[in-house]
C-alpha atoms as a PDB file:
ATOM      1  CA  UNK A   1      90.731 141.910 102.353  1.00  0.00           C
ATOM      2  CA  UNK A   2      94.135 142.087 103.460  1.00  0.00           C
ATOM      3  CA  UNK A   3      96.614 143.804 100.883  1.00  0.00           C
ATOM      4  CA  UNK A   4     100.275 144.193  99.839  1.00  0.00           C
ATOM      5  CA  UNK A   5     100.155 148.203  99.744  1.00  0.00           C
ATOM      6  CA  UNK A   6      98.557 148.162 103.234  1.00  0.00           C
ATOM      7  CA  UNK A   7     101.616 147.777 104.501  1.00  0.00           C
ATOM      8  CA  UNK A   8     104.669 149.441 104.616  1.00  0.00           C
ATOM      9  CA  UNK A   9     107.844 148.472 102.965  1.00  0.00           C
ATOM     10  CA  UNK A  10     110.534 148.405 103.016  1.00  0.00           C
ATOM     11  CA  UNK A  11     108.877 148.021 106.860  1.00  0.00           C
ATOM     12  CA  UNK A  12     112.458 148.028 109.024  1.00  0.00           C
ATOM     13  CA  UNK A  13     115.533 148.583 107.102  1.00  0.00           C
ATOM     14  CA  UNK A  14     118.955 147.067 107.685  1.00  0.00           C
ATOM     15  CA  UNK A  15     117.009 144.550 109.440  1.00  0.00           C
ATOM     16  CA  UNK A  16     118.275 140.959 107.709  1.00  0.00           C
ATOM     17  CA  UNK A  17     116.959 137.556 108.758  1.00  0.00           C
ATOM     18  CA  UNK A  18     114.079 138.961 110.517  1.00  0.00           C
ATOM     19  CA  UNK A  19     111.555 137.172 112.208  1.00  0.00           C
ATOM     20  CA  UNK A  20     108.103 138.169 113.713  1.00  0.00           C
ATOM     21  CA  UNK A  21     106.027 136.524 116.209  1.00  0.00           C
ATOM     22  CA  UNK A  22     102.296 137.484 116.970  1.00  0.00           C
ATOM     23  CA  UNK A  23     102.035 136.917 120.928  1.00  0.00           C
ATOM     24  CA  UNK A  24      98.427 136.187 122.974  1.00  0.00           C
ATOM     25  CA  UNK A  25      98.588 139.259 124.297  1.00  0.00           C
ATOM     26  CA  UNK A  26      98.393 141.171 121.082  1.00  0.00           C
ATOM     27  CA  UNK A  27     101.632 142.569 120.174  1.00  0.00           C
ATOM     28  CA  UNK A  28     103.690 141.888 117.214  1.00  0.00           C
ATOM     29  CA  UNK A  29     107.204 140.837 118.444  1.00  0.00           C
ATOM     30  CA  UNK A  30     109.858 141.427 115.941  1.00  0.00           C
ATOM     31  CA  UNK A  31     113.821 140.551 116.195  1.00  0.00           C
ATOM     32  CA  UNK A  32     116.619 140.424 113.284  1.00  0.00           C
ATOM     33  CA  UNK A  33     120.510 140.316 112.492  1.00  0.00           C
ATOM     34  CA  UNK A  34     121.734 143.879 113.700  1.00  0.00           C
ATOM     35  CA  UNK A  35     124.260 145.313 111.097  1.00  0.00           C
ATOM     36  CA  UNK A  36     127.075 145.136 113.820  1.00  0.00           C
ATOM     37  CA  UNK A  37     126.236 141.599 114.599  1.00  0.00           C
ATOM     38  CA  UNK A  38     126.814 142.401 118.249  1.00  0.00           C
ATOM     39  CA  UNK A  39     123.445 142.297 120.084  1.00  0.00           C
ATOM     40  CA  UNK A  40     119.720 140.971 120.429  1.00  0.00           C
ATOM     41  CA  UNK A  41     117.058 143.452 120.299  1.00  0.00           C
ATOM     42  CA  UNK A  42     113.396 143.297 120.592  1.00  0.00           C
ATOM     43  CA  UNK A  43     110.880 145.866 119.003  1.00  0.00           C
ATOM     44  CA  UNK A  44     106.767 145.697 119.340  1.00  0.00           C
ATOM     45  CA  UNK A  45     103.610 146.785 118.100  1.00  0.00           C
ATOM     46  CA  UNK A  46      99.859 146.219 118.177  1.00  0.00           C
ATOM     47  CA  UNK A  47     100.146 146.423 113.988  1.00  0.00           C
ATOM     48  CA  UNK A  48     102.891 145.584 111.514  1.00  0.00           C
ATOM     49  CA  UNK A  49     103.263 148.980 110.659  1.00  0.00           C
ATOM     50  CA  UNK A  50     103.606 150.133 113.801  1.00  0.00           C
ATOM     51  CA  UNK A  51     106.898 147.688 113.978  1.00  0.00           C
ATOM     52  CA  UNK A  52     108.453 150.665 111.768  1.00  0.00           C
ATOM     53  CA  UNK A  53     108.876 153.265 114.115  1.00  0.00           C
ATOM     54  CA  UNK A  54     108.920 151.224 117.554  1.00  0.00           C
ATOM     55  CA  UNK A  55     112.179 151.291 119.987  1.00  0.00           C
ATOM     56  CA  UNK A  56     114.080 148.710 120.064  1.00  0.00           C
ATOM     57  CA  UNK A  57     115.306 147.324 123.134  1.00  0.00           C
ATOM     58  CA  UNK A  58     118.451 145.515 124.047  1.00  0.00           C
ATOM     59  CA  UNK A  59     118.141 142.167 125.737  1.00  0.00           C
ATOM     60  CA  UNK A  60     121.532 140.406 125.470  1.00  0.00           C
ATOM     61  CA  UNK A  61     124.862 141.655 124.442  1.00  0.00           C
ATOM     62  CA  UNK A  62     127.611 139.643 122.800  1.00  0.00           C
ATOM     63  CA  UNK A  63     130.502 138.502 125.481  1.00  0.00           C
ATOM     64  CA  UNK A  64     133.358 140.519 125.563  1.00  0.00           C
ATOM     65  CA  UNK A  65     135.980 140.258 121.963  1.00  0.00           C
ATOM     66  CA  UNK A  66     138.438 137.121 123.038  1.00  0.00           C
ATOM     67  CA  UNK A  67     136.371 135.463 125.523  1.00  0.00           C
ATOM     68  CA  UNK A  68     135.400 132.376 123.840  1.00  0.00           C
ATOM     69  CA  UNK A  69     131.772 131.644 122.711  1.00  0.00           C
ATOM     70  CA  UNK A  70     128.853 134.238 121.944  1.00  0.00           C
ATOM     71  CA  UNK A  71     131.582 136.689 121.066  1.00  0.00           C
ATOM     72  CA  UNK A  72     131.764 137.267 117.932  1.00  0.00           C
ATOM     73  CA  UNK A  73     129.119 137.912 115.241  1.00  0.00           C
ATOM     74  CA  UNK A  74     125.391 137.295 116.645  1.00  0.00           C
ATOM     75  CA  UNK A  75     123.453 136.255 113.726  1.00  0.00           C
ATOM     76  CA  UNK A  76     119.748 135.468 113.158  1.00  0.00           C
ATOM     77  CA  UNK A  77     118.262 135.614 116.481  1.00  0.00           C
ATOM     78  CA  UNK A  78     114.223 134.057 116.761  1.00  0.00           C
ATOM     79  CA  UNK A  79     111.953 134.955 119.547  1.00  0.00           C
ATOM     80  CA  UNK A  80     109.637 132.229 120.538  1.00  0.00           C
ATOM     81  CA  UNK A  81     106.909 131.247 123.824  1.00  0.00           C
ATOM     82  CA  UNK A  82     106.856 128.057 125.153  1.00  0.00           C
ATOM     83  CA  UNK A  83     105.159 126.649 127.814  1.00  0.00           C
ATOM     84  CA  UNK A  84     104.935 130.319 129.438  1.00  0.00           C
ATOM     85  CA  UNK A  85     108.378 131.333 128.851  1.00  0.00           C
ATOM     86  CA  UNK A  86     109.912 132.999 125.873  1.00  0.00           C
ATOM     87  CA  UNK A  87     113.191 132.002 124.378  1.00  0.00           C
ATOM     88  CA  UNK A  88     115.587 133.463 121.864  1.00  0.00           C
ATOM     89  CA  UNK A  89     117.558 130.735 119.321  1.00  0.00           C
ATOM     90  CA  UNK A  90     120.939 132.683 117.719  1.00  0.00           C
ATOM     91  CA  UNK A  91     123.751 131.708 116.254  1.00  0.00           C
ATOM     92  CA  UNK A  92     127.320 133.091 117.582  1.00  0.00           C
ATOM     93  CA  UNK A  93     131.234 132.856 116.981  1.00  0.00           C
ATOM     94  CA  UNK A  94     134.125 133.341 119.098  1.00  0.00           C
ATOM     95  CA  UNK A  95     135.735 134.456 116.039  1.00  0.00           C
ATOM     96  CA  UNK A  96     135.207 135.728 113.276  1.00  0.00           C
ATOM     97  CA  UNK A  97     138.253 134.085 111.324  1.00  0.00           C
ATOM     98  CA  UNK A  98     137.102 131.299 108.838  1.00  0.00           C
ATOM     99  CA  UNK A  99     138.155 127.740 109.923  1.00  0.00           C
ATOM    100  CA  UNK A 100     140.236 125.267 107.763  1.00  0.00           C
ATOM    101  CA  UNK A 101     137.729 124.553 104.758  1.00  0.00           C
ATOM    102  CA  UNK A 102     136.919 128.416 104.767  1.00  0.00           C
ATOM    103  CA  UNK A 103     133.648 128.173 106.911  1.00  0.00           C
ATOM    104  CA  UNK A 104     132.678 130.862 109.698  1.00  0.00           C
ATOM    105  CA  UNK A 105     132.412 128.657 113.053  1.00  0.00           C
ATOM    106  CA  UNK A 106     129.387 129.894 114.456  1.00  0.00           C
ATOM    107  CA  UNK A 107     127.237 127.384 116.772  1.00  0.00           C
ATOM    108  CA  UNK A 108     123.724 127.764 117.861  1.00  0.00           C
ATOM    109  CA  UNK A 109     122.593 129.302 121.351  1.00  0.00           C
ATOM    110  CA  UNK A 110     119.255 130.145 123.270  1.00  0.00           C
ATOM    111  CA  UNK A 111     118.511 132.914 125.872  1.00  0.00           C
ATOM    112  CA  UNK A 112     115.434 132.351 128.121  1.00  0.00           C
ATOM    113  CA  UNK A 113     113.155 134.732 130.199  1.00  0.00           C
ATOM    114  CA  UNK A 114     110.586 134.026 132.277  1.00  0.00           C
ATOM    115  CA  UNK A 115     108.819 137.723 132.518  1.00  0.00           C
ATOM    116  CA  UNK A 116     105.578 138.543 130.681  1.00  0.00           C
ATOM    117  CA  UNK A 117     107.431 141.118 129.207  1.00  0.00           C
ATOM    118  CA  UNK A 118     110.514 140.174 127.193  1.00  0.00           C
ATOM    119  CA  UNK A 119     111.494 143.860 127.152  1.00  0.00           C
ATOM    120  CA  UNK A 120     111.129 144.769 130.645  1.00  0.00           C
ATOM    121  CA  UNK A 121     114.994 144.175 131.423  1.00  0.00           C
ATOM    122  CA  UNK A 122     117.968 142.954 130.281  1.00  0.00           C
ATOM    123  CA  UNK A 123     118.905 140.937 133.471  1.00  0.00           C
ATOM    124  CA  UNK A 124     115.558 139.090 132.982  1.00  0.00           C
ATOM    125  CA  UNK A 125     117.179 137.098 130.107  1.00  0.00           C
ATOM    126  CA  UNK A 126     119.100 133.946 131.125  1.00  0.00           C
ATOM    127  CA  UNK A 127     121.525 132.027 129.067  1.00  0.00           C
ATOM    128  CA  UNK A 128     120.850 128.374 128.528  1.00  0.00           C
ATOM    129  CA  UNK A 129     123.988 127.873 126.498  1.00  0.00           C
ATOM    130  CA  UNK A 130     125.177 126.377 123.638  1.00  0.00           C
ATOM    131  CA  UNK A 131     122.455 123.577 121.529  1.00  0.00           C
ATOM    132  CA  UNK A 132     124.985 120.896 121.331  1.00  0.00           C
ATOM    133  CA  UNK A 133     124.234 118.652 117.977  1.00  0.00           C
ATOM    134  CA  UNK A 134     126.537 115.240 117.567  1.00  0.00           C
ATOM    135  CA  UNK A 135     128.388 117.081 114.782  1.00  0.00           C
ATOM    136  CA  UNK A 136     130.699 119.859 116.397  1.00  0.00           C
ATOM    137  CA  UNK A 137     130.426 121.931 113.034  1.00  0.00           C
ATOM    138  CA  UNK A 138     129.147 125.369 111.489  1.00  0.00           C
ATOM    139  CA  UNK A 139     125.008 125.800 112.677  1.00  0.00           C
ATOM    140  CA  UNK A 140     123.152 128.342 112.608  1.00  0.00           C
ATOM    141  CA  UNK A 141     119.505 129.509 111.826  1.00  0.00           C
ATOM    142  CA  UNK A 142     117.907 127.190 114.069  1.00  0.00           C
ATOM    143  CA  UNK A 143     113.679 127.312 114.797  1.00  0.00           C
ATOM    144  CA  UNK A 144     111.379 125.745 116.556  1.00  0.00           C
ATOM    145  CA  UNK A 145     107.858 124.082 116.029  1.00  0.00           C
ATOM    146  CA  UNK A 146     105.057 121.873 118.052  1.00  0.00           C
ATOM    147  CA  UNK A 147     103.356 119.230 116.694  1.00  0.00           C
ATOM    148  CA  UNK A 148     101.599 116.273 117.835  1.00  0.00           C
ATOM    149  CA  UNK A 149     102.437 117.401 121.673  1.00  0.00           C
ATOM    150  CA  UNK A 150     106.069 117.303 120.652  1.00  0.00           C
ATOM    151  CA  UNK A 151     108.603 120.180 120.025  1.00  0.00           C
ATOM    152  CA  UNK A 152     110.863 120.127 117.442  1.00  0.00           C
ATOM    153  CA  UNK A 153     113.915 121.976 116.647  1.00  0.00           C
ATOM    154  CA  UNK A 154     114.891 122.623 112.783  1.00  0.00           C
ATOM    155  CA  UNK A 155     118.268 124.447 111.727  1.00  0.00           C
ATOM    156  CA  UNK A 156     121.127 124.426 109.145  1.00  0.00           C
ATOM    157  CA  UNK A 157     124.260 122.813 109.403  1.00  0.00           C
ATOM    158  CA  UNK A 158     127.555 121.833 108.252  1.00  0.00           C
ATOM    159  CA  UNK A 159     128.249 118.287 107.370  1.00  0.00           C
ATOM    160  CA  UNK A 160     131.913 117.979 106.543  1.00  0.00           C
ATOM    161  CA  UNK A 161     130.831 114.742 104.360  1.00  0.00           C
ATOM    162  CA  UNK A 162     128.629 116.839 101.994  1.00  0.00           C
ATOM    163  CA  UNK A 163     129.242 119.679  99.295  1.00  0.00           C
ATOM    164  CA  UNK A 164     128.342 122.898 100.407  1.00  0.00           C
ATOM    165  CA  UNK A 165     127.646 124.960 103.518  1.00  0.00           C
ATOM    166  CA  UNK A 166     124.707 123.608 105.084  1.00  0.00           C
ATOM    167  CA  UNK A 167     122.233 121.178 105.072  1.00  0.00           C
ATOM    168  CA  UNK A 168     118.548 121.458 107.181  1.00  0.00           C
ATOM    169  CA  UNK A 169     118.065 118.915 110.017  1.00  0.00           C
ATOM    170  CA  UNK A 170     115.427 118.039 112.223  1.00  0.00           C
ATOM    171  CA  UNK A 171     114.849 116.799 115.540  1.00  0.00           C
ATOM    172  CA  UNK A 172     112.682 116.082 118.545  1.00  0.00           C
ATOM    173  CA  UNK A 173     114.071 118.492 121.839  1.00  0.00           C
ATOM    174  CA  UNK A 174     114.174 117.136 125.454  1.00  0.00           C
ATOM    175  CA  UNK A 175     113.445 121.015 126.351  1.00  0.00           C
ATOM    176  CA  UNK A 176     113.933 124.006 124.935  1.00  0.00           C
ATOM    177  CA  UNK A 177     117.664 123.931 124.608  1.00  0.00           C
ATOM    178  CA  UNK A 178     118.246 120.198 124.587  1.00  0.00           C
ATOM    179  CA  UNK A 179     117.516 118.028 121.829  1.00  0.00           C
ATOM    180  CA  UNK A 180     116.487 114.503 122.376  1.00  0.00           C
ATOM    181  CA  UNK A 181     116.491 112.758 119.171  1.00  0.00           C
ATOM    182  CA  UNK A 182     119.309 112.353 116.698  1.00  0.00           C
ATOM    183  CA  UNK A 183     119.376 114.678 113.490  1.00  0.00           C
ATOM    184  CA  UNK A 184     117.535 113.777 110.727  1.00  0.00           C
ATOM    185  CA  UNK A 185     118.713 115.664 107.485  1.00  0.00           C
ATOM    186  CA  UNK A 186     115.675 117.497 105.365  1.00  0.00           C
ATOM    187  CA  UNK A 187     117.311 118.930 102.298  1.00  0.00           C
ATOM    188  CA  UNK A 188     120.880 119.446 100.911  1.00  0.00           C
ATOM    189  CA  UNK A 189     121.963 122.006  98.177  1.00  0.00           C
ATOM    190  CA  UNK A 190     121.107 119.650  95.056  1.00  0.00           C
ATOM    191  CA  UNK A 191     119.643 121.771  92.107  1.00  0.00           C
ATOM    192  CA  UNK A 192     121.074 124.815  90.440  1.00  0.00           C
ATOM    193  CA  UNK A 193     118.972 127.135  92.109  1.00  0.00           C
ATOM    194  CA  UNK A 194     120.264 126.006  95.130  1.00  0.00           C
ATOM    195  CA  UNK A 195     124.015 126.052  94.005  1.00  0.00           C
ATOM    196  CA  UNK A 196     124.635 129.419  92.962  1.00  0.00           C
ATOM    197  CA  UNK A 197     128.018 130.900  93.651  1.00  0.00           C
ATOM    198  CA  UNK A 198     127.632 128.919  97.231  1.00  0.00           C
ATOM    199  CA  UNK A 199     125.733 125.444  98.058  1.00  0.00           C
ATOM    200  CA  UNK A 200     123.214 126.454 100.972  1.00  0.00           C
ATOM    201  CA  UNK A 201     120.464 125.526 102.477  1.00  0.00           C
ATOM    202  CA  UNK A 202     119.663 127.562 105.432  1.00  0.00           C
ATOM    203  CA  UNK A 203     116.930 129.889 107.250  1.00  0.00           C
ATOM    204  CA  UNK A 204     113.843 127.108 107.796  1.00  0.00           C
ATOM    205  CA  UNK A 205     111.068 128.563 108.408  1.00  0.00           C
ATOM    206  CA  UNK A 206     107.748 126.252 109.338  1.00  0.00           C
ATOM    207  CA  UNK A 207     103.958 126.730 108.439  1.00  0.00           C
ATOM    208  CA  UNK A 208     101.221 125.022 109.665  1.00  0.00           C
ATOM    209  CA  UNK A 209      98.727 124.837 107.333  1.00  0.00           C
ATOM    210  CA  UNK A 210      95.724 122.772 105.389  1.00  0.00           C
ATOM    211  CA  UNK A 211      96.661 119.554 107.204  1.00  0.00           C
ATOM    212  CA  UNK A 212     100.369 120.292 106.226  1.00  0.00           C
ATOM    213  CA  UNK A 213     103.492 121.209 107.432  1.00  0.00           C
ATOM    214  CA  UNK A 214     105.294 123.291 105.074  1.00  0.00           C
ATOM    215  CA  UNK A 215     109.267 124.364 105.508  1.00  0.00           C
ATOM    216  CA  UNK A 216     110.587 126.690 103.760  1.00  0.00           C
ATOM    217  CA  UNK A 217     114.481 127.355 103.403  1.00  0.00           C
ATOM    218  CA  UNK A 218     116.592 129.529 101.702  1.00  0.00           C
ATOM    219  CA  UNK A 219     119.360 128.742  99.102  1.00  0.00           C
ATOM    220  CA  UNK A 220     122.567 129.632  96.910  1.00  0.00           C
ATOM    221  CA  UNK A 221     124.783 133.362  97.914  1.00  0.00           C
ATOM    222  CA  UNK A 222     123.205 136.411  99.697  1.00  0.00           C
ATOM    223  CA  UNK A 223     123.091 137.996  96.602  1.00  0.00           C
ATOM    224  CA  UNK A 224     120.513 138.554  93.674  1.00  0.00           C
ATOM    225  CA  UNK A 225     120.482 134.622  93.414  1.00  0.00           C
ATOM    226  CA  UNK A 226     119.230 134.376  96.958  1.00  0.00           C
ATOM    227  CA  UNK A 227     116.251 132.352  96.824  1.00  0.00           C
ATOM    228  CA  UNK A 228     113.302 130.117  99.019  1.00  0.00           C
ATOM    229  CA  UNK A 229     112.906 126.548  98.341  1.00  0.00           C
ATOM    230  CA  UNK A 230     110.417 124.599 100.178  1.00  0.00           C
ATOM    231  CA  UNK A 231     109.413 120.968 101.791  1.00  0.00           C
ATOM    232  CA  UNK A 232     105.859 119.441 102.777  1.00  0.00           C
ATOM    233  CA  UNK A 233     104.826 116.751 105.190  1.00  0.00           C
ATOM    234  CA  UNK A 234     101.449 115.428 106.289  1.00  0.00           C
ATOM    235  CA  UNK A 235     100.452 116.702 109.505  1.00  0.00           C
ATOM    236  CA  UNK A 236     100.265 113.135 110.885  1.00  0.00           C
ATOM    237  CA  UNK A 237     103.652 111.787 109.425  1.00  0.00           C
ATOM    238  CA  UNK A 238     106.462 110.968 110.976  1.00  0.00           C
ATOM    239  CA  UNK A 239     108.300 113.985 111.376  1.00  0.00           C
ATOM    240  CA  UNK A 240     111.445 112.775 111.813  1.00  0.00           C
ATOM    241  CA  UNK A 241     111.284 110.280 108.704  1.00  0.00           C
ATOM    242  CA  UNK A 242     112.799 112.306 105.758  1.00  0.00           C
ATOM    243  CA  UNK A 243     110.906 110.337 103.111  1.00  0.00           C
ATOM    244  CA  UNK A 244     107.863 111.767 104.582  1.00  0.00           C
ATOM    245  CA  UNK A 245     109.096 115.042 103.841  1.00  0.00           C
ATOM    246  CA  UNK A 246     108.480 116.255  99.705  1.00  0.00           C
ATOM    247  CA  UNK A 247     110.975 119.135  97.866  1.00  0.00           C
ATOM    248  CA  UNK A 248     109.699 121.306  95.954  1.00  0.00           C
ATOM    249  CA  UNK A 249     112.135 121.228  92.773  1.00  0.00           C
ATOM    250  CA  UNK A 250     111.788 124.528  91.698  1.00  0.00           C
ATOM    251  CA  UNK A 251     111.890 128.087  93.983  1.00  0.00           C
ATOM    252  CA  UNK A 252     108.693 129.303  95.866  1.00  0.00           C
ATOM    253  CA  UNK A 253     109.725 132.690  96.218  1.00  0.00           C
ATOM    254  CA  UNK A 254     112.969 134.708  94.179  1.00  0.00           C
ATOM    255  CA  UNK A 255     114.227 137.773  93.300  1.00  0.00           C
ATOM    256  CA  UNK A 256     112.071 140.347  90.880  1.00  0.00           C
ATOM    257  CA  UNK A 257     113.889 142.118  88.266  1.00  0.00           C
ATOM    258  CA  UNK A 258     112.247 144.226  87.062  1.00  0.00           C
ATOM    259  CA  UNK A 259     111.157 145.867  90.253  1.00  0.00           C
ATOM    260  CA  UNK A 260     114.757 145.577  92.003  1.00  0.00           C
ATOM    261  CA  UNK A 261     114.018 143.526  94.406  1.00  0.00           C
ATOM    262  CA  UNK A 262     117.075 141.206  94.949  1.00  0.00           C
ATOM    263  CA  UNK A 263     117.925 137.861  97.260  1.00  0.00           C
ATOM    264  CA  UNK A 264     114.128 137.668  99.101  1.00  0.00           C
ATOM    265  CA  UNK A 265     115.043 135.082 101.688  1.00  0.00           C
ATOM    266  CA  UNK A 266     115.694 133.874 105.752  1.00  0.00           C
ATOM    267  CA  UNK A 267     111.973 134.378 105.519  1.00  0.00           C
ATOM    268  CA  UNK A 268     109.455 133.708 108.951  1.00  0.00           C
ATOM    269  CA  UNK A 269     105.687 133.551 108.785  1.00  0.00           C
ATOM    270  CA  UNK A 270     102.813 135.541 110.360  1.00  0.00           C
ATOM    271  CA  UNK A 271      99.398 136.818 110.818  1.00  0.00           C
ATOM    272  CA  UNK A 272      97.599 140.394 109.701  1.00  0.00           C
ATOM    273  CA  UNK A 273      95.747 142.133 111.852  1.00  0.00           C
ATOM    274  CA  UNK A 274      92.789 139.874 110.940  1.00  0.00           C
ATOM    275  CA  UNK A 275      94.245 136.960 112.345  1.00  0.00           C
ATOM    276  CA  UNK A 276      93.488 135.318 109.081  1.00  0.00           C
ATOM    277  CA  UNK A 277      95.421 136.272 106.549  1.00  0.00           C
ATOM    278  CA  UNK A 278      98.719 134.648 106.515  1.00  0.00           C
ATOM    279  CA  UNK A 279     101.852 137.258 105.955  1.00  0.00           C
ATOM    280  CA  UNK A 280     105.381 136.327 104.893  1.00  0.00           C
ATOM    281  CA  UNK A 281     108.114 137.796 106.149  1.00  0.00           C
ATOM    282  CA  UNK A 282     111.891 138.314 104.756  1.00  0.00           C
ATOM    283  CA  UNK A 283     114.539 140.158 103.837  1.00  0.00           C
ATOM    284  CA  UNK A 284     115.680 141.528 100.342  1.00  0.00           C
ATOM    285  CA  UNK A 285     118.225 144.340  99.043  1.00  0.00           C
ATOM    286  CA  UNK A 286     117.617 146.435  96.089  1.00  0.00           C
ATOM    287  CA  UNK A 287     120.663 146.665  94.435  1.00  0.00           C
ATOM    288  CA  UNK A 288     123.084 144.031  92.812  1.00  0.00           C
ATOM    289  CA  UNK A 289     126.503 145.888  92.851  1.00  0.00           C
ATOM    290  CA  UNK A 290     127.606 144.409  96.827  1.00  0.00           C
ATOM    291  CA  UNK A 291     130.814 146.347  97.336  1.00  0.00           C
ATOM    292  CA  UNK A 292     133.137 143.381  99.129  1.00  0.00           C
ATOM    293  CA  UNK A 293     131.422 140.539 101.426  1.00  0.00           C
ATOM    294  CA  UNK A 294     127.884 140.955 100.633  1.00  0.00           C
ATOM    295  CA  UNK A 295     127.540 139.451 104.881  1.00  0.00           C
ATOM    296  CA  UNK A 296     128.573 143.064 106.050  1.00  0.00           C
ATOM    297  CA  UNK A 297     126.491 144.906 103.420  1.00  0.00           C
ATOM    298  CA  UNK A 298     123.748 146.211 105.365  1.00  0.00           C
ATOM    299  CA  UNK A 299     121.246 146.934 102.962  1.00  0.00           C
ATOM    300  CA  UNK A 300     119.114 143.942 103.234  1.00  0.00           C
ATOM    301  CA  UNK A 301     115.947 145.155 104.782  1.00  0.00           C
ATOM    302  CA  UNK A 302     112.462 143.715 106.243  1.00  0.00           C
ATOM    303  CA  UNK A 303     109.849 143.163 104.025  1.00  0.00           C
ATOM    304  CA  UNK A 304     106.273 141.984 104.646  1.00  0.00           C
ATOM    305  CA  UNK A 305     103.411 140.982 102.423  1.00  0.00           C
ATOM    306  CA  UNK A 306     100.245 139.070 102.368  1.00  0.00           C
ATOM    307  CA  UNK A 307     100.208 135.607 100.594  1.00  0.00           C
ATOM    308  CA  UNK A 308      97.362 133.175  99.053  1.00  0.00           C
ATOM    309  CA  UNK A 309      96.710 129.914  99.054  1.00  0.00           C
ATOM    310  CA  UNK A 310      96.654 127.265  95.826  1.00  0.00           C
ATOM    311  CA  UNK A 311      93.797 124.848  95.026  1.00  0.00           C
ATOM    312  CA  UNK A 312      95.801 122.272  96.067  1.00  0.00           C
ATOM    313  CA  UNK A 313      96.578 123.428  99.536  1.00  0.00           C
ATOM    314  CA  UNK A 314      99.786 124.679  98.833  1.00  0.00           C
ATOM    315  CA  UNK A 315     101.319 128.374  99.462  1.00  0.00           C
ATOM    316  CA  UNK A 316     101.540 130.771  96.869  1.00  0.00           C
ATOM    317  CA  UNK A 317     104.169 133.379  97.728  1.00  0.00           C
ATOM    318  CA  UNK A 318     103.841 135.588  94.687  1.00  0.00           C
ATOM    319  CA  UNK A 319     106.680 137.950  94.392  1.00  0.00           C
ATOM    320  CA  UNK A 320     108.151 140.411  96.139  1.00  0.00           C
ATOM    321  CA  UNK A 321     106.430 143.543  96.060  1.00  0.00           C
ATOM    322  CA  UNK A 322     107.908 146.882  95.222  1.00  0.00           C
ATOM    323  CA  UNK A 323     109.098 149.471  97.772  1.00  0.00           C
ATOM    324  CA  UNK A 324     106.384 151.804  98.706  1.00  0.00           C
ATOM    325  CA  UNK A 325     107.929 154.152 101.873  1.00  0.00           C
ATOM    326  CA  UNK A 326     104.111 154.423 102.869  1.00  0.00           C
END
């Protein structure tokens, strides 16, 4: 059976929103926010731990400082294989001046390659361009899922009509970088836990599971109050009907005290070695005391950890679990 201290942690560090993706041909492919927010790398292994001391490789570059779009602050990049091509979802900035109600402007982008091997070379990866939305506002953190031979594309966004930062939307895509439905919104920041210091909702993250699909999200500032909220659907629902979707009203997954594990969050989901047990993946700091902007603190690293499963179905994320430096 699959445990917590068979794996290393913190398993990449300075590696924030990071996201792992176990491929068909038996690698582990694992991407994240760089600390300089000015590039997309790729790392892989044939375990998790092996993610740890694997080279990263470049494969995209932020456009030159002043040249418009994709030049400023690359945040949250995914990798994901569809239809026999991989693509990467980011969010990007020309800037990286707030706009008039004190937002960052990033909008959402994907990168595409059409190589077996993501890593084999930077000039491999095309850009598809911007993921246009009908609302020309802060987005960011978007994903992607299939169900019922459809693709859907899930991300956080700014609706200048509603308190807070972001919401989490929903919709069908025309192809990978084209969305063909309008957006349907998920969740807003509502309850306390979700209104610390900032109201966010951001990071979904999707699980397919027990004849469910389960979205997590995270919520509040990037600090200690950091925390993952979740929503449930029936497999069969209409996706794209938000009273379909349930919210959890309390947290599924915050920080632990007493172990100093602080703001677990921007979490993605994957599979041990096994291929059974189900793994979370996120990012968390270990101290409190954020010296200025706690976005360009870099001390939120990787963590990964095996989770259960409830009677009823549901996820049980436990807690995070304490450093180990295995």
């Amino acid at each position: 059976m699959v445990q917590a201290q068979d794996y290393i942690n913190p398993l990449i560090v300075q590696r924030a929103d990071p996201y792992i993706y176990k491929h068909t041909d038996g690698y582990y492919y694992f991407t994240a926010s760089v600390p300089a927010y000015n590039l997309i790398e790729i790392r892989r292994a044939k375990t998790l731990n092996g993610l740890a001391n694997a080279a990263p490789r470049t494969v995209w570059r932020k456009h030159p400082d002043g040249s418009g779009p994709m030049s400023q602050l690359i945040w949250a990049p995914e990798i994901h294989y569809i239809d026999g091509k991989w693509f990467i979802y980011f969010a990007a900035s020309h800037t990286k001046e707030f706009d008039h109600n004190g937002m960052f402007q990033h909008r959402m982008y994907c990168i595409e390659c059409d190589n077996a091997d993501p890593m084999r070379d930077e000039a491999d990866w095309i850009e598809r361009g911007q993921i246009e939305t009908p609302m020309d506002t802060f987005a960011l953190d978007a994903t992607v899922f299939e169900a019922q031979n459809k693709l859907y594309y899930v991300w956080a966004q700014k609706d200048p009509a509603i308190k807070g930062n972001s919401n989490i939307y929903i919709a069908e895509m025309e192809n990978p970088w084209t969305l063909k439905t309008k957006p349907v919104m998920l969740t807003k920041p509502e309850y306390d836990w979700e209104t610390k210091i900032f109201w966010v909702n951001e990071g979904p993250a999707v699980l397919h599971r027990n004849g469910r699909f389960f979205l997590t999200y995270s919520a509040s500032a990037t600090d200690e109050n950091y925390a993952m909220g979740m929503l449930t659907v029936p497999e069969n629902a209409d996706l794209l009907d938000a009273s379909n979707w349930s919210k959890s009203k309390t947290p599924v997954f915050q920080s632990n005290m007493p172990i100093q594990q602080y703001g677990p969050g921007h979490n993605s989901f994957t599979v041990a070695e096994d291929d059974e047990t189900d793994m979370l993946v996120y990012h968390c700091r270990n101290y409190t005391d954020i010296k200025g902007d706690p976005l360009y603190d870099p001390n939120r690293h990787t963590m990964v950890q095996p989770f259960t499963w409830n009677d009823d179905g549901t996820p049980n994320f436990g807690k995070p679990v304490p450093y180990n430096y295995k």
